[in-house]
Protein backbone atom coordinates (compact mmCIF):
# COMPACT_ATOMS: atom_id res chain seq x y z
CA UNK A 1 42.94 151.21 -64.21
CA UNK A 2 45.05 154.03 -62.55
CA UNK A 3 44.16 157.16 -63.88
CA UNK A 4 47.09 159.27 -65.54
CA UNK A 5 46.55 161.92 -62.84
CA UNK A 6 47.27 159.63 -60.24
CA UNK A 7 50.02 161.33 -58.46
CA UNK A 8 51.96 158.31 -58.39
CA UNK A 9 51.71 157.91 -61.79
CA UNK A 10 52.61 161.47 -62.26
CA UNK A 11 55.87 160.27 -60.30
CA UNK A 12 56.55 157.55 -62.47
CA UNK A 13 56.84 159.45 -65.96
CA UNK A 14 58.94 162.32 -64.04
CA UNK A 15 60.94 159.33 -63.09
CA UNK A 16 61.30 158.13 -66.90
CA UNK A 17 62.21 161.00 -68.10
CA UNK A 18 64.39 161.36 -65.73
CA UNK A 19 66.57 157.75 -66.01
CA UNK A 20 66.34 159.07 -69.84
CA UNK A 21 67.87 162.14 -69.87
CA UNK A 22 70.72 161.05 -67.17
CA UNK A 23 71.39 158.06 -69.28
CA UNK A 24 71.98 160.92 -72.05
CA UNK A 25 69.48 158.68 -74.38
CA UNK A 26 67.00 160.49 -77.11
CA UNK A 27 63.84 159.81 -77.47
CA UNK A 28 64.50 158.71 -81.32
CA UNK A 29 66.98 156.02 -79.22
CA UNK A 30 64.26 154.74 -77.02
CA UNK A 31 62.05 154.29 -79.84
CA UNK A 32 64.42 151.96 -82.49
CA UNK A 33 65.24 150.40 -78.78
CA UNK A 34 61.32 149.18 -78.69
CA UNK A 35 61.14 148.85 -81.93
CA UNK A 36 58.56 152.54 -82.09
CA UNK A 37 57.97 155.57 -83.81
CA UNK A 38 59.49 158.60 -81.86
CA UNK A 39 55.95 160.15 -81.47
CA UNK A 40 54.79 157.24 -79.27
CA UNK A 41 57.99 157.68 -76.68
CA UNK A 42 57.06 161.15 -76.42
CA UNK A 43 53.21 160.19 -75.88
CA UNK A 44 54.42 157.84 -72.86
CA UNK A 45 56.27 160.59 -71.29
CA UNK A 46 53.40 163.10 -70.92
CA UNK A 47 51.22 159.91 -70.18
CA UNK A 48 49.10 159.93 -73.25
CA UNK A 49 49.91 156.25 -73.78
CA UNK A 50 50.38 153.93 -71.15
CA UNK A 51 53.47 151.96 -71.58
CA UNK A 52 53.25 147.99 -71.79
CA UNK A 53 55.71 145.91 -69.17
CA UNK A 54 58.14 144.54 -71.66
CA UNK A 55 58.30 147.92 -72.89
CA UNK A 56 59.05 148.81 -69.05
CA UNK A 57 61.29 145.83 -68.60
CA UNK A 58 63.74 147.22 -71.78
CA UNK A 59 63.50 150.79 -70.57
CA UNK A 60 65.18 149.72 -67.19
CA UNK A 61 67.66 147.83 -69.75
CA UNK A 62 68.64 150.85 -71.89
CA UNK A 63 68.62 153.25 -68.44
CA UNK A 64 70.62 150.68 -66.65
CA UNK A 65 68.05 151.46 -63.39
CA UNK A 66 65.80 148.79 -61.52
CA UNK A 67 62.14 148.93 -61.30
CA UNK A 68 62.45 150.33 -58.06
CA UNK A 69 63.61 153.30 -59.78
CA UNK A 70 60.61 154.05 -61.00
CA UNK A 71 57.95 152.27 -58.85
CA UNK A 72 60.13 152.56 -54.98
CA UNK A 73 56.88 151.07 -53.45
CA UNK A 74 57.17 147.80 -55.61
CA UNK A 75 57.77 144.49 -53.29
CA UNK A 76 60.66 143.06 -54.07
């Protein structure tokens, strides 16, 4: 498991809460979006929790950004 001081990993949440805030979007929007409490958005942004994949699939949805956004070094 990549550790949650992995620089890249580092470079993924910046990313997040980057597509988040340009997308003008709350955290209290992400979490009725996945169906969360507003504590557990806020927990994946400072990498406290690690976020699941469908999770990652409907954040790309409400950010309108592709997983490239956020991983650039994924194949595609």
């Amino acid at each position: 498991m990549v550790s949650p001081y992995d620089p890249r990993y580092q470079a993924f949440l910046k990313r997040l809460r980057e597509a988040r805030e340009d997308a003008g979007v709350t955290q209290e929007r992400v979490a009725e979006h996945l169906d969360l409490v507003q504590p557990l958005v806020s927990r994946i942004e400072a990498g406290e929790r690690k976020i699941d994949p469908i999770e990652f699939e409907e954040l790309c949805k409400l950010y309108e950004k592709p997983a490239t956004f956020f991983l650039p070094d994924l194949p595609v």
